[in-house]
C-alpha atoms as a PDB file:
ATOM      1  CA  UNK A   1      -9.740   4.073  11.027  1.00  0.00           C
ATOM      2  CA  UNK A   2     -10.448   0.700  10.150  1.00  0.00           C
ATOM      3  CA  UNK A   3      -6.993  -2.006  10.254  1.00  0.00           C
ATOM      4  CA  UNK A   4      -8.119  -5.162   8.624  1.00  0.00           C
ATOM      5  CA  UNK A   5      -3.890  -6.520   8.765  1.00  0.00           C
ATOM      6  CA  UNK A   6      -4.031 -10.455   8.855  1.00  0.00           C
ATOM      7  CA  UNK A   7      -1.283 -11.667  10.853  1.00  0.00           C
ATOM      8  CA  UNK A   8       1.480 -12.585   9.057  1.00  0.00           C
ATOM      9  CA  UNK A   9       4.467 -14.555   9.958  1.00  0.00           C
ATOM     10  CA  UNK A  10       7.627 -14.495   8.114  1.00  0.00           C
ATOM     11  CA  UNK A  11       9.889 -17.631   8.405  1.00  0.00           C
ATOM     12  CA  UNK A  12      13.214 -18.757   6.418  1.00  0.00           C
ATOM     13  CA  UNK A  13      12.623 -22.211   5.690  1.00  0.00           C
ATOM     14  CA  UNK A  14      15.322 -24.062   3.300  1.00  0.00           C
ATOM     15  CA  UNK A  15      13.230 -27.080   3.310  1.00  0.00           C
ATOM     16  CA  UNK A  16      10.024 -25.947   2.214  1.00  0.00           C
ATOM     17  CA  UNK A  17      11.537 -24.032  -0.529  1.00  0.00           C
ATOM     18  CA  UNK A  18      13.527 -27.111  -1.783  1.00  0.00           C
ATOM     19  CA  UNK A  19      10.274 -28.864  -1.425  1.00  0.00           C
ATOM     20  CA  UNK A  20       8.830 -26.077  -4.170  1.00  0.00           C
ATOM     21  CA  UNK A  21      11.797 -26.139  -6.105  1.00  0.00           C
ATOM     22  CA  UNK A  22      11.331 -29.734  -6.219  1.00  0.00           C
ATOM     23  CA  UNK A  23       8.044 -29.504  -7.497  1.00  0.00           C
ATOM     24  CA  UNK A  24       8.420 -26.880 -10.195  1.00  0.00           C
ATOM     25  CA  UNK A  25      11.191 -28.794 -11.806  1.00  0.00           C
ATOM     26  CA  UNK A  26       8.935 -32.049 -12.239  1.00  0.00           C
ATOM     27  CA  UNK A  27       8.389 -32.494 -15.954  1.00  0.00           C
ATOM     28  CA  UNK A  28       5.213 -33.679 -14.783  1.00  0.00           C
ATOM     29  CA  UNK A  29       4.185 -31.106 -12.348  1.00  0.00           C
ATOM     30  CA  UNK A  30       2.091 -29.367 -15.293  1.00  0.00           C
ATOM     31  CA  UNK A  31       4.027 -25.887 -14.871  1.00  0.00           C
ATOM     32  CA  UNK A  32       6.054 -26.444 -18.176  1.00  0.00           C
ATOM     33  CA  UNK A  33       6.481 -22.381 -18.292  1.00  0.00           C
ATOM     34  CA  UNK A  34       7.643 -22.130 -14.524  1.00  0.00           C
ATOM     35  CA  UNK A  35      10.199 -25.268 -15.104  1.00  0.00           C
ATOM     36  CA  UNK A  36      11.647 -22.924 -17.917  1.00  0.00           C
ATOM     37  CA  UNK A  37      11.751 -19.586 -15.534  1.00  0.00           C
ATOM     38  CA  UNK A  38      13.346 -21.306 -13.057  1.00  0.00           C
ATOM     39  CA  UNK A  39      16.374 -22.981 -15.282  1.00  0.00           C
ATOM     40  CA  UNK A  40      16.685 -19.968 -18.025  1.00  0.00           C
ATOM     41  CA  UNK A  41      17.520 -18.075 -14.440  1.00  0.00           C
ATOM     42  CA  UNK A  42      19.455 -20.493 -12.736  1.00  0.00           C
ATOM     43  CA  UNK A  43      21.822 -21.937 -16.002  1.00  0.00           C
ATOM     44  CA  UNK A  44      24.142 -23.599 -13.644  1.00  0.00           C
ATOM     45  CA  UNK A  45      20.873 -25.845 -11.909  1.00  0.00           C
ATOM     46  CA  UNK A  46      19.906 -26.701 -15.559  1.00  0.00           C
ATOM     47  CA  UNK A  47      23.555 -28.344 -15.991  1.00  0.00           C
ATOM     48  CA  UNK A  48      23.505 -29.689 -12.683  1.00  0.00           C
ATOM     49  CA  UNK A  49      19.787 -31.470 -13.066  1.00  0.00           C
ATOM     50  CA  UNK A  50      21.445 -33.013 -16.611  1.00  0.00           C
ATOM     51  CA  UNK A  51      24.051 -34.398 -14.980  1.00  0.00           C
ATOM     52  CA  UNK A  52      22.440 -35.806 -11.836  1.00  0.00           C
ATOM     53  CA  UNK A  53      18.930 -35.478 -11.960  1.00  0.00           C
ATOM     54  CA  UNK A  54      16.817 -32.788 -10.001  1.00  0.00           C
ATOM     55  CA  UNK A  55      17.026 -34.134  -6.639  1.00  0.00           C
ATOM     56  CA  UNK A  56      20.361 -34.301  -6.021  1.00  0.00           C
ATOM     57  CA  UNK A  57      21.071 -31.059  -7.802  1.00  0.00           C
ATOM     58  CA  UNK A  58      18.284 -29.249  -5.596  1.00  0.00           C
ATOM     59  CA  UNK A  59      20.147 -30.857  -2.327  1.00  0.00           C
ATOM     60  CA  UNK A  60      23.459 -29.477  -3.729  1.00  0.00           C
ATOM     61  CA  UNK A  61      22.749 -26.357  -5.237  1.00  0.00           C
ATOM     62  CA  UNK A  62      19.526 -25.116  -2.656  1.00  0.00           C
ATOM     63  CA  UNK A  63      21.163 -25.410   0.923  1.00  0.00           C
ATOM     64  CA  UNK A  64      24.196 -23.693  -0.604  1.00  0.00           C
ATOM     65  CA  UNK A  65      22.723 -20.960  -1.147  1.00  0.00           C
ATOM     66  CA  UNK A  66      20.925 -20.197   1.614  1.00  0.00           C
ATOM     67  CA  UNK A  67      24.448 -20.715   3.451  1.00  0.00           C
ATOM     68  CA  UNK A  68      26.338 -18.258   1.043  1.00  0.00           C
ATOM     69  CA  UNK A  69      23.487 -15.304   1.675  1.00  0.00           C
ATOM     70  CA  UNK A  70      22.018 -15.912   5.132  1.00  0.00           C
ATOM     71  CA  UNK A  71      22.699 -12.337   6.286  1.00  0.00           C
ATOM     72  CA  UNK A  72      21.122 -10.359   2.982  1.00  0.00           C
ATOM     73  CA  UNK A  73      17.953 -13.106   3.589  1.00  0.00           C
ATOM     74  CA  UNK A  74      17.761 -11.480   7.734  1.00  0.00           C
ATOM     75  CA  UNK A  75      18.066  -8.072   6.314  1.00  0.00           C
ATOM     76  CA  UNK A  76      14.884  -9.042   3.591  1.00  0.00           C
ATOM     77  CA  UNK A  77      13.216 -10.368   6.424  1.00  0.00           C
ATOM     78  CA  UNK A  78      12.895  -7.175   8.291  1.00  0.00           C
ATOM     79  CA  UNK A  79      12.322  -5.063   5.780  1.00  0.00           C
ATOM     80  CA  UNK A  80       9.135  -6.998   4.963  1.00  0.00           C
ATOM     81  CA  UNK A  81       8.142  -7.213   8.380  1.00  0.00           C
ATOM     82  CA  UNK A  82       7.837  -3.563   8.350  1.00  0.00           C
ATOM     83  CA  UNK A  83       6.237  -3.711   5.369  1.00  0.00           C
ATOM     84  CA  UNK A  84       3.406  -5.565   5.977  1.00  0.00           C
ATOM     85  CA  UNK A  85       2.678  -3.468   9.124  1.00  0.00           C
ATOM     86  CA  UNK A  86       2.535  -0.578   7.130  1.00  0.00           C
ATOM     87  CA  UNK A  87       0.405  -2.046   4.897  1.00  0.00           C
ATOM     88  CA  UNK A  88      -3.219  -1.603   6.412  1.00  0.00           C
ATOM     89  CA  UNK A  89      -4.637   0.614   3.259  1.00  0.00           C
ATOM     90  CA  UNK A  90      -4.181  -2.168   1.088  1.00  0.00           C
ATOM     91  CA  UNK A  91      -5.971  -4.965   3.799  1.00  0.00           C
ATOM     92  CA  UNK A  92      -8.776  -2.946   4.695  1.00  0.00           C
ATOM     93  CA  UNK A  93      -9.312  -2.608   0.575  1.00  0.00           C
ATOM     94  CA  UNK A  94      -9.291  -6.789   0.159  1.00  0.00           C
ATOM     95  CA  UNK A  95     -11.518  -6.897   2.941  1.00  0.00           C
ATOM     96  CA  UNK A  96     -14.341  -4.962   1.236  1.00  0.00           C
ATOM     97  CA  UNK A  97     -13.805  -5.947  -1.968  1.00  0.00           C
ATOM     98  CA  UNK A  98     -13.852  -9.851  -0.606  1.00  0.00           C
ATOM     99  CA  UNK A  99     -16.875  -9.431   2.083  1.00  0.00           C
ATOM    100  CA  UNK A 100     -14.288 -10.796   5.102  1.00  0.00           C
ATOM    101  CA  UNK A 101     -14.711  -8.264   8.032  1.00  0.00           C
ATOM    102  CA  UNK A 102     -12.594 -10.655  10.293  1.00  0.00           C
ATOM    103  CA  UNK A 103      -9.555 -10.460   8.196  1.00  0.00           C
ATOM    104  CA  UNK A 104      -7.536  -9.349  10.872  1.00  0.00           C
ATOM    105  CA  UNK A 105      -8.121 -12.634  12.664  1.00  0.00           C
ATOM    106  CA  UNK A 106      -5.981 -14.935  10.039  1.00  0.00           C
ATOM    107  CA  UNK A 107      -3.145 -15.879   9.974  1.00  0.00           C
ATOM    108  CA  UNK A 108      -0.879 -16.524   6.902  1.00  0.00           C
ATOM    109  CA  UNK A 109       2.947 -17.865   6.681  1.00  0.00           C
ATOM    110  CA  UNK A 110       5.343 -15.747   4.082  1.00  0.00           C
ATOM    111  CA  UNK A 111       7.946 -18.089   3.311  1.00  0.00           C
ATOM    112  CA  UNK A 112      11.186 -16.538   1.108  1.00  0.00           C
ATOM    113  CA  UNK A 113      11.925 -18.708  -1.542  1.00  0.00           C
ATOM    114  CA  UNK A 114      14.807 -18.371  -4.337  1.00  0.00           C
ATOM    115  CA  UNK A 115      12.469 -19.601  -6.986  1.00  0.00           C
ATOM    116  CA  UNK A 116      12.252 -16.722  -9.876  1.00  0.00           C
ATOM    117  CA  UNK A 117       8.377 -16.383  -8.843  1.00  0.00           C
ATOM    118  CA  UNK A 118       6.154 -17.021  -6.094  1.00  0.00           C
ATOM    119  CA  UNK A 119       3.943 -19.577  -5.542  1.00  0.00           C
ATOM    120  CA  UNK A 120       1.491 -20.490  -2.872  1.00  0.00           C
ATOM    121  CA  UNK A 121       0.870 -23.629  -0.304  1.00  0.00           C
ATOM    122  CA  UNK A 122      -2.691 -23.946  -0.836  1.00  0.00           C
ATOM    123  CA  UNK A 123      -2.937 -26.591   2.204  1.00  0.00           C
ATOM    124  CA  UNK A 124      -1.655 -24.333   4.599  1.00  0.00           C
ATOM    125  CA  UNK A 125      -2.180 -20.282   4.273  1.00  0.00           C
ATOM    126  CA  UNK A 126       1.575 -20.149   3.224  1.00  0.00           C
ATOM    127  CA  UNK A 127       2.956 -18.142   0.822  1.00  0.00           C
ATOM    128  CA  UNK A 128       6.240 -17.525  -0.546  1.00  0.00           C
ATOM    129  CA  UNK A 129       8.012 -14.269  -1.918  1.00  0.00           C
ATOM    130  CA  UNK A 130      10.883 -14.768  -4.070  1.00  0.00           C
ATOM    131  CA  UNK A 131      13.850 -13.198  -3.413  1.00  0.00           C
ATOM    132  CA  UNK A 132      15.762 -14.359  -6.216  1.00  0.00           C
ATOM    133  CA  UNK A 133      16.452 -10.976  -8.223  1.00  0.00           C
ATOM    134  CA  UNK A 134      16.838  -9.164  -5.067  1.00  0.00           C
ATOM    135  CA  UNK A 135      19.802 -11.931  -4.620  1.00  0.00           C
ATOM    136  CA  UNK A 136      21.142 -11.489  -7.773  1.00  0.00           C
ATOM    137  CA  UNK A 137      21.624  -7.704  -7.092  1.00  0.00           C
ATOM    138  CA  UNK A 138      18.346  -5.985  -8.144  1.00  0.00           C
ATOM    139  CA  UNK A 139      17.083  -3.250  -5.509  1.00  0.00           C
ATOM    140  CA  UNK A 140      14.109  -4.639  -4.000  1.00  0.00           C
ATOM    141  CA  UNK A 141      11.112  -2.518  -5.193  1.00  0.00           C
ATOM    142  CA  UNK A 142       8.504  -0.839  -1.953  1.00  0.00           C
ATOM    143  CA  UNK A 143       6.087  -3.001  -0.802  1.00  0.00           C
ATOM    144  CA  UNK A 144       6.535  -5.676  -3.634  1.00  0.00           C
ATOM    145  CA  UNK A 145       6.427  -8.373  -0.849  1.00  0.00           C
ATOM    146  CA  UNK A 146       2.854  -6.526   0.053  1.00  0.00           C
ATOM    147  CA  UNK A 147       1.993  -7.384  -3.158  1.00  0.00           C
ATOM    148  CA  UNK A 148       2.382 -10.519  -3.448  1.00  0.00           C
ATOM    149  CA  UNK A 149       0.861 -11.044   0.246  1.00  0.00           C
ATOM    150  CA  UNK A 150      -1.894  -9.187  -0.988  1.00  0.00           C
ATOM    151  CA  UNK A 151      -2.509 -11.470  -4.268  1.00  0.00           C
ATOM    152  CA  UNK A 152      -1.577 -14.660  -2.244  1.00  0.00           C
ATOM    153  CA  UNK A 153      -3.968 -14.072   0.504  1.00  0.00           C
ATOM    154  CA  UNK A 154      -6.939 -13.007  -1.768  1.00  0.00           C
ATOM    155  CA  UNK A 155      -6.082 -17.020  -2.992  1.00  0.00           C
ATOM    156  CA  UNK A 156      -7.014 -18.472   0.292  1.00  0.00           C
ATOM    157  CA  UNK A 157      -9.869 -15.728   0.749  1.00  0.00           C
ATOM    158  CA  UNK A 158     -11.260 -17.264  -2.703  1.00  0.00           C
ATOM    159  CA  UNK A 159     -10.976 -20.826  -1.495  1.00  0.00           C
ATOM    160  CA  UNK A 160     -12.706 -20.678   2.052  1.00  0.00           C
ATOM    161  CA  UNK A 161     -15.523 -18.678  -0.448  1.00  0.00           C
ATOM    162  CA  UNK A 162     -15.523 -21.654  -2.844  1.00  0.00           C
ATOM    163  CA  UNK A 163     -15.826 -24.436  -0.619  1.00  0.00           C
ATOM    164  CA  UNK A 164     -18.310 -23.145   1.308  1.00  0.00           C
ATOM    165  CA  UNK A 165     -20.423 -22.148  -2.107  1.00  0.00           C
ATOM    166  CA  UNK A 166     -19.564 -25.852  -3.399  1.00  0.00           C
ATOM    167  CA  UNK A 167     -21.111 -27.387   0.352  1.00  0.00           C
ATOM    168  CA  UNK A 168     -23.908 -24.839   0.196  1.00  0.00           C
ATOM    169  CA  UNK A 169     -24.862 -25.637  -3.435  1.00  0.00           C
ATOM    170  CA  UNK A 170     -24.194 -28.764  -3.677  1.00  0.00           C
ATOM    171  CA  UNK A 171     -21.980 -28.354  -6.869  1.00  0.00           C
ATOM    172  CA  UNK A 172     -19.168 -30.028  -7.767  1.00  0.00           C
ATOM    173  CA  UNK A 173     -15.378 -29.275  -7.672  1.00  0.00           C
ATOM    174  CA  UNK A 174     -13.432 -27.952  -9.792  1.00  0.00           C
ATOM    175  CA  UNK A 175     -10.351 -28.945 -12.167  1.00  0.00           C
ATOM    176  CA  UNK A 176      -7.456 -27.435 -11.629  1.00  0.00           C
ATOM    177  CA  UNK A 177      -7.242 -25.270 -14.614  1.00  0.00           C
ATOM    178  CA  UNK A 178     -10.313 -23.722 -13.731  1.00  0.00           C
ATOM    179  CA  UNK A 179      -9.689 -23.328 -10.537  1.00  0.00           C
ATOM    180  CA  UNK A 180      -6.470 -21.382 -11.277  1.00  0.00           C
ATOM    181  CA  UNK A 181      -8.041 -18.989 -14.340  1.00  0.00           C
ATOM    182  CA  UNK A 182     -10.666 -18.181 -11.751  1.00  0.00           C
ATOM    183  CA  UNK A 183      -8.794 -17.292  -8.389  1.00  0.00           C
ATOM    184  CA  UNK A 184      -6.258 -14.979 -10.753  1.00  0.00           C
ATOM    185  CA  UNK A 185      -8.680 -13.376 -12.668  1.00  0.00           C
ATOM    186  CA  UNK A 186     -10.526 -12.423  -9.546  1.00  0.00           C
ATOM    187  CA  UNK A 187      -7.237 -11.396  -7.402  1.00  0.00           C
ATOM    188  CA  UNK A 188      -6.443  -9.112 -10.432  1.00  0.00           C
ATOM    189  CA  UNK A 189      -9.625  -7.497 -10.727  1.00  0.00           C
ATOM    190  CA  UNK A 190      -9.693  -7.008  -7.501  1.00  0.00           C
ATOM    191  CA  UNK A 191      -5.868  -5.846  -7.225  1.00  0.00           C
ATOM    192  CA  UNK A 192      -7.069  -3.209 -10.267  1.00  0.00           C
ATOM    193  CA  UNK A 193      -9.167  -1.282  -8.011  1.00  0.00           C
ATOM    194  CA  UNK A 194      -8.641   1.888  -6.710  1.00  0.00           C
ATOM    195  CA  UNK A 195      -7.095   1.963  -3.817  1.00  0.00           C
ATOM    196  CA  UNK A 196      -4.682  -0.511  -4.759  1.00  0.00           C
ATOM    197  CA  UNK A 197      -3.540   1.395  -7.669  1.00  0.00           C
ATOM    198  CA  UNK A 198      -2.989   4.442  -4.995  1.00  0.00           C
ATOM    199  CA  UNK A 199      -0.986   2.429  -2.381  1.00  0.00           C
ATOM    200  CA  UNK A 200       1.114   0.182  -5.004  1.00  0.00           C
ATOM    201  CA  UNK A 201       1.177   3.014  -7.799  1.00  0.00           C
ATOM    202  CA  UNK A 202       0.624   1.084 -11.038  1.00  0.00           C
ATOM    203  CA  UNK A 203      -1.781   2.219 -14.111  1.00  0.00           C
ATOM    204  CA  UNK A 204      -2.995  -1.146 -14.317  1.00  0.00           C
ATOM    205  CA  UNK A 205      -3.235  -4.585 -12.687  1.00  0.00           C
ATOM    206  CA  UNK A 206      -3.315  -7.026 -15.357  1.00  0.00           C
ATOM    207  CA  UNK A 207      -2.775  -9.921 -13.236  1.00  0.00           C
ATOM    208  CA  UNK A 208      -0.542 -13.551 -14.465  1.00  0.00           C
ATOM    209  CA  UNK A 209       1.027 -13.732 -17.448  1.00  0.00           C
ATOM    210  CA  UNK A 210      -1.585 -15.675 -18.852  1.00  0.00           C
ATOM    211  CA  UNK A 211      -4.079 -14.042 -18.436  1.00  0.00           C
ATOM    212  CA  UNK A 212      -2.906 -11.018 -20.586  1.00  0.00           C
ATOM    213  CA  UNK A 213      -4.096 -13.090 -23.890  1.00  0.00           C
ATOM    214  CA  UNK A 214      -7.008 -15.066 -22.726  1.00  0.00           C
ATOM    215  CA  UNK A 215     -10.275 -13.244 -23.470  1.00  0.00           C
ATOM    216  CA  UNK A 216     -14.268 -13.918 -22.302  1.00  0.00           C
ATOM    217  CA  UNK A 217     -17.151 -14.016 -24.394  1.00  0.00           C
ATOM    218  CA  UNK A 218     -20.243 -13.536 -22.743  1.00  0.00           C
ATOM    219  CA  UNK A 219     -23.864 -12.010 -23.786  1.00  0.00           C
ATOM    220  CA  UNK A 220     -22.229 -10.825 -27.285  1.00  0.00           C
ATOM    221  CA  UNK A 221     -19.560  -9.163 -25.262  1.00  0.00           C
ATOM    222  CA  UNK A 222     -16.045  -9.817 -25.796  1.00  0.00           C
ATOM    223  CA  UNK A 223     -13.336  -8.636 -22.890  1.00  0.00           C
ATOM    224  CA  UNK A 224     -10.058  -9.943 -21.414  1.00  0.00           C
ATOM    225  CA  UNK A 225     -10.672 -12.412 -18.190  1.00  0.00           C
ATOM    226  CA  UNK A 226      -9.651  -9.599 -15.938  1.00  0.00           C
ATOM    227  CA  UNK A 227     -12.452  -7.265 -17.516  1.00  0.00           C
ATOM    228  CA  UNK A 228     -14.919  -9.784 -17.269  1.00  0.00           C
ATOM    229  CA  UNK A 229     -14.449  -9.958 -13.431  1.00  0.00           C
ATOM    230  CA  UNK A 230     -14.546  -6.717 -12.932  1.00  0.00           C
ATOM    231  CA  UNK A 231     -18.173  -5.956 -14.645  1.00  0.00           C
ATOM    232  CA  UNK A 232     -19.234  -9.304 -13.884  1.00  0.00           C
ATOM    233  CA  UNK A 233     -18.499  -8.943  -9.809  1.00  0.00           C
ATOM    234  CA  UNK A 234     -17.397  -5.612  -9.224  1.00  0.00           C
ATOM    235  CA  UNK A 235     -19.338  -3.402 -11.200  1.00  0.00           C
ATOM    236  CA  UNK A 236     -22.885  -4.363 -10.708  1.00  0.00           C
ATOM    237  CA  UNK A 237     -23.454  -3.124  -7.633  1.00  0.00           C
ATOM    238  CA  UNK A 238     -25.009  -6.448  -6.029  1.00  0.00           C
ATOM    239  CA  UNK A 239     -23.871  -8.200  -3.326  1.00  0.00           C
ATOM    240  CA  UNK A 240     -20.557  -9.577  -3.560  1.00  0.00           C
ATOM    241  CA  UNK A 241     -21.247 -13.119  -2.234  1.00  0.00           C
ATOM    242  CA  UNK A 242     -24.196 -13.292  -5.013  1.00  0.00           C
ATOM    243  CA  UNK A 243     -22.184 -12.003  -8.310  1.00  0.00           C
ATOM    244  CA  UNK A 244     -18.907 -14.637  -6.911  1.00  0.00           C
ATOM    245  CA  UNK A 245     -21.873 -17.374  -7.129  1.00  0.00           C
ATOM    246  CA  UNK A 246     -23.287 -16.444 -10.736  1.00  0.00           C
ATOM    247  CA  UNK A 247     -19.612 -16.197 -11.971  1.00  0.00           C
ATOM    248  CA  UNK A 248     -18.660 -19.680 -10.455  1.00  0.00           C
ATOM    249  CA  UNK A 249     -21.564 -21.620 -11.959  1.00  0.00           C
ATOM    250  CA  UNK A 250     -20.781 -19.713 -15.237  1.00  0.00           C
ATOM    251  CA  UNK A 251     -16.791 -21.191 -14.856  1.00  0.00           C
ATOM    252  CA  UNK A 252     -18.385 -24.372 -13.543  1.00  0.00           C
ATOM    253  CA  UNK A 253     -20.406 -25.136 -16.811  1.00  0.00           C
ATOM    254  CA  UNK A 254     -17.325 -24.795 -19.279  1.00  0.00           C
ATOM    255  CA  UNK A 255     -14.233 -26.739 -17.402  1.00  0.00           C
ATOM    256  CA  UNK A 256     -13.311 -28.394 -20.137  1.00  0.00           C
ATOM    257  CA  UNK A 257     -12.586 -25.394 -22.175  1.00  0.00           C
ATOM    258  CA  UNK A 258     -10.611 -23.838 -19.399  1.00  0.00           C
ATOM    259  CA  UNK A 259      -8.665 -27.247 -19.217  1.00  0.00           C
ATOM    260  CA  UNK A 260      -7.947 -26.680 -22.982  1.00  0.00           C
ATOM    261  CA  UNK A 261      -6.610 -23.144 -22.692  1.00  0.00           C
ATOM    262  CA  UNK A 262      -4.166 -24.419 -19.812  1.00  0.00           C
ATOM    263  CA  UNK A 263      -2.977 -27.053 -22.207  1.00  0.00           C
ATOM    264  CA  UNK A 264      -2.365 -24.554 -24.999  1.00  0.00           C
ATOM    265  CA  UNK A 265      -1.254 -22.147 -22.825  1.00  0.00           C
ATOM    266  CA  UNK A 266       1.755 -24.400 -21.253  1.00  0.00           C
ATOM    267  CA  UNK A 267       2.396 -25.945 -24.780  1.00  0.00           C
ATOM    268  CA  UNK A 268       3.328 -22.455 -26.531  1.00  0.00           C
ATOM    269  CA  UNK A 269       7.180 -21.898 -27.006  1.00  0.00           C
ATOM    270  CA  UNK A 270       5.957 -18.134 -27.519  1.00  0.00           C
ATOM    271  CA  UNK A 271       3.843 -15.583 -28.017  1.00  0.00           C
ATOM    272  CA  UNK A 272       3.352 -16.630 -32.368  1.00  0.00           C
ATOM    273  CA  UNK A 273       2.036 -19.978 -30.701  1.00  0.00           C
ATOM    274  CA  UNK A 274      -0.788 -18.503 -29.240  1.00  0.00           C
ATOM    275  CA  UNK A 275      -3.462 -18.158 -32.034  1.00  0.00           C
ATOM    276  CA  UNK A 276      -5.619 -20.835 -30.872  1.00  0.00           C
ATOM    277  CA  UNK A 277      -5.363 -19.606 -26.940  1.00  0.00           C
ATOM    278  CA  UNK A 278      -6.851 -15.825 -27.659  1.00  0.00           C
ATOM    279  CA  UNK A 279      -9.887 -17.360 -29.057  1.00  0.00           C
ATOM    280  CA  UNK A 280     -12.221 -16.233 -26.452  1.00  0.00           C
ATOM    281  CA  UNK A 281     -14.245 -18.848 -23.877  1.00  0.00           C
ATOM    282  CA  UNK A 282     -17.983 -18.832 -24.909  1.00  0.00           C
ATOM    283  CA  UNK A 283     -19.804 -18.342 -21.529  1.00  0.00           C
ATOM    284  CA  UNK A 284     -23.296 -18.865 -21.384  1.00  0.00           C
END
């Protein structure tokens, strides 16, 4: 039996999360929706930050509470760590699916965060779980730090596989709103295979938030994003390394419209606001 487990190291760091907290509560940090998850969950920050900006209410409010629930954060801890050993079903799955027979050999940082969600720090194979409902009293469900590992790592998987196809191509980069419609609409058509839906036990993956409305037209053929990667890449029956190219220089050609769609995505105050983001993007 095959045991494809990265190697993952769990460390409590208060500074790094500040450092995300920081970020996220930017006005300009491009994130308007995860500004408003963070504050409609933390009320008390949102006063704070009006009073005396968000740096000095992060410094306040952040190291406190990391002081008021260090023990429950070491009991987290080692229930992920078991977790994640546990877990080889699910890495010997992202393996296949992603072509990287040497996943065992990486290494990745899970970083517990109190943010309401749970970002990634592309520059360095760290990701962080959040921790933040399990604080405020919610049983922490099996394996959700697996998860996120799982979707986090697929990330990093996705950019090694881009910059190398970029370098051996000779394409060019891409914006960020591309960038991030692509590596979640991959990690959740790869997350709605099989033997993910076994281990974790969902019906469905259906990936971000945003991705739920935002819809592909390709060939006469219209599907959500997540359906599009899976009979685009997955269901062909071609080599994985080949369909990841074709659907790159496919994303590659229309940028702009994916730069739209971010920009009416993060400008919609709800779901009524969203007529002009479920028009589909024409592929060619």
């Amino acid at each position: 039996m095959s045991n494809n487990n990265p190697n993952i190291i769990i460390r409590v760091d208060s500074q790094k999360d500040f450092d995300q907290f920081r970020f996220f509560l930017s006005p300009i940090s491009g994130y308007a929706k995860l500004r408003s998850k963070i504050l409609n969950f933390y009320p008390k920050l949102d006063e704070k930050i009006n009073g005396v900006g968000v740096e000095s209410a992060c410094a306040e409010i952040i190291p406190d509470m990391y002081y008021r629930f260090d023990a429950t954060i070491r009991d987290i801890v080692l229930v992920i760590e078991k977790e994640f050993v546990d877990a080889s079903p699910v890495f010997d799955a992202l393996a296949k699916y992603m072509a990287v027979p040497n996943l065992c050999e990486k290494t990745f940082m899970c970083i517990p965060t109190f943010l309401p969600f749970s970002p990634i720090d592309d520059k360095g194979n760290t990701f962080f779980f959040s921790i933040a409902s399990a604080i405020a009293g919610n049983p922490m469900k099996l394996y959700r730090a697996v998860n996120v590992g799982v979707h986090e790592i697929s990330h990093f998987i996705f950019f090694e596989q881009m910059a190398v196809w970029i370098k051996k191509n000779n394409r060019t980069s891409f914006n960020n709103a591309t960038t991030h419609y692509f590596k979640e609409g991959l990690t959740a058509a790869i997350m709605d295979q099989p033997e993910f839906r076994a281990f974790f036990g969902y019906e469905r993956y259906l990936g971000n938030e945003e991705l739920h409305e935002l819809s592909i037209s390709h060939k006469g053929q219209v599907t959500n994003i997540v359906s599009f990667f899976e009979r685009e890449i997955f269901s062909k029956g071609c080599d994985y390394q080949q369909t990841l190219g074709s659907a790159l220089d496919m994303f590659l050609a229309e940028q702009d419209k994916f730069a739209k769609k971010w920009d009416e995505w993060n400008s919609a105050t709800s779901k009524d606001e969203l007529g002009e983001y479920r028009k589909p993007v024409e592929l060619g």
